[in-house]
Protein backbone atom coordinates (compact mmCIF):
# COMPACT_ATOMS: atom_id res chain seq x y z
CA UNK A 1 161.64 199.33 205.00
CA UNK A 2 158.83 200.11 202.52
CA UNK A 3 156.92 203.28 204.43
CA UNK A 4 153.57 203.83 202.15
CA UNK A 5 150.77 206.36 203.20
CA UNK A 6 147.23 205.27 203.21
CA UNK A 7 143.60 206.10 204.47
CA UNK A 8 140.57 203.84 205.90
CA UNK A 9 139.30 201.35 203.50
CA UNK A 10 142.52 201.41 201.36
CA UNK A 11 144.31 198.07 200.54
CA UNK A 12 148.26 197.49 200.16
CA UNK A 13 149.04 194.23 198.33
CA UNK A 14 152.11 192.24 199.47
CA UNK A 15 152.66 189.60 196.12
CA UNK A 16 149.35 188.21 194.50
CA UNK A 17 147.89 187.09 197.37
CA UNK A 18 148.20 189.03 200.84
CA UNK A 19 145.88 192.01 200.89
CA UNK A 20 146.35 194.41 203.56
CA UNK A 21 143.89 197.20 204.43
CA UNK A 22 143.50 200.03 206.93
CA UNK A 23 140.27 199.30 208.45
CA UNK A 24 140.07 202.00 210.82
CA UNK A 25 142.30 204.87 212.55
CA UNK A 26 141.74 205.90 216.46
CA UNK A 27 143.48 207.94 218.40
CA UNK A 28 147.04 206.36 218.31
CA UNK A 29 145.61 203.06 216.81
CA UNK A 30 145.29 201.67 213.33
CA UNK A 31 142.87 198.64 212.68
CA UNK A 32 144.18 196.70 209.98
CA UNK A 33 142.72 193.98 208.19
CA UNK A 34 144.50 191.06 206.03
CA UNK A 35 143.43 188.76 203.76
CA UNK A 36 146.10 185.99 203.05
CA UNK A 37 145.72 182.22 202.75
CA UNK A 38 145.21 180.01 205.39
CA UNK A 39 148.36 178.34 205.27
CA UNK A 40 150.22 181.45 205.89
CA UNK A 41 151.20 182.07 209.49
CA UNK A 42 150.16 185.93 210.48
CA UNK A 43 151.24 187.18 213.68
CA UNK A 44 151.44 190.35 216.06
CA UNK A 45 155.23 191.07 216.36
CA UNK A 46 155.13 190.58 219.99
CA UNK A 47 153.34 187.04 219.69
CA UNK A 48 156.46 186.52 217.46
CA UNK A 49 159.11 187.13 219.47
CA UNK A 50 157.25 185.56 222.14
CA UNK A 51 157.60 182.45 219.84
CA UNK A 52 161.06 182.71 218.58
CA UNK A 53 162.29 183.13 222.36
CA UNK A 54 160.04 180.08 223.51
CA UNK A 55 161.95 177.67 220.30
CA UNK A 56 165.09 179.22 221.29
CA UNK A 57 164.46 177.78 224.91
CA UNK A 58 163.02 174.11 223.95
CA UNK A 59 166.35 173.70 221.57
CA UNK A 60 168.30 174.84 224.16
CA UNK A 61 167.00 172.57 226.69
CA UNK A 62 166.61 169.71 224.30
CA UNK A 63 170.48 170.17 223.29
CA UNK A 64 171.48 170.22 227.01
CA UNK A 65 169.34 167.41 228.18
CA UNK A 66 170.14 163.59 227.09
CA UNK A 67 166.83 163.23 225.63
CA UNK A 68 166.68 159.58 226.14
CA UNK A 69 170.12 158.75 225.02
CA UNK A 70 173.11 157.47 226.69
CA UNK A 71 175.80 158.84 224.45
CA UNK A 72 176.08 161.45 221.85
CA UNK A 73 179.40 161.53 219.97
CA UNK A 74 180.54 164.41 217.62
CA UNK A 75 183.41 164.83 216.04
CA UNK A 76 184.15 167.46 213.18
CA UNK A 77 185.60 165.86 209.75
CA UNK A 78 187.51 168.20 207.34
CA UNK A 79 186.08 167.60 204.12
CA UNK A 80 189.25 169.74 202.34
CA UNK A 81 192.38 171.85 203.31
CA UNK A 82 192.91 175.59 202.56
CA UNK A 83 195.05 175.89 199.42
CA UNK A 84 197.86 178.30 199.49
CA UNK A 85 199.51 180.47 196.69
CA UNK A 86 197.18 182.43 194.66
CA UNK A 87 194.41 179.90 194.52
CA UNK A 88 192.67 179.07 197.57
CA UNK A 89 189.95 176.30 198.10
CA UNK A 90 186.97 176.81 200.13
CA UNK A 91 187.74 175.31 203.94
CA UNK A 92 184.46 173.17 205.13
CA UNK A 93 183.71 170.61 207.12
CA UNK A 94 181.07 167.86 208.07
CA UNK A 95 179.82 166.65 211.38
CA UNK A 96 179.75 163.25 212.27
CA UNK A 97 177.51 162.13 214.96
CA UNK A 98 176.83 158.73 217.02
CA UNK A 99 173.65 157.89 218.69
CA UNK A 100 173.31 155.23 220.95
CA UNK A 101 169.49 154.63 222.00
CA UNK A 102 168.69 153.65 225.88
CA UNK A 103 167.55 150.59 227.20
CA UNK A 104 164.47 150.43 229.20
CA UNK A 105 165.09 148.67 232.47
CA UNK A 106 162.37 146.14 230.95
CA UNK A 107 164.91 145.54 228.21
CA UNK A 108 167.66 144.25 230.45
């Protein structure tokens, strides 16, 4: 972690186009100001991990729920064997996965 010292009204800049400036100091609190451009997300860190935790849950769920299907098949494929002797061959695999949609009781 970068740890830089620096008084109200001066500016840190993170690449060529985040500015970051100490706005004001009180007490135990630091304003800070940042100029950045719009299509870069800024948040506090506990909105965050507030929103990590929340996508962590929806996948989660989503994974343990159907979702509107009737089957899910997976099945791992070995894409190449570990070598032996002195030279050895990078062990990876692929997954191979089966969706069947379901009908709507309208459709049967």
């Amino acid at each position: 972690m970068l740890i830089l010292t620096r008084k109200p009204g001066e500016s840190v800049y993170i690449g060529d186009s985040v500015k970051v400036t100490i706005v004001e100091i009180k007490g135990h609190q630091i304003r800070v100001g940042i100029e950045a451009p719009k299509e870069l997300r800024i948040y506090r860190e506990e909105i965050y991990l507030q929103i990590l935790e929340e996508n962590r849950q929806a996948a989660q769920a989503a994974m343990e729920s159907d979702a509107g299907f009737d089957a899910i098949s997976a099945k791992p494929t070995q894409l190449s064997k570990l070598g032996s002797g002195e030279s050895r061959e990078r062990k990876s695999s692929s997954l191979n996965v089966s969706v069947k949609k379901r009908k709507k009781p309208s459709d049967e």
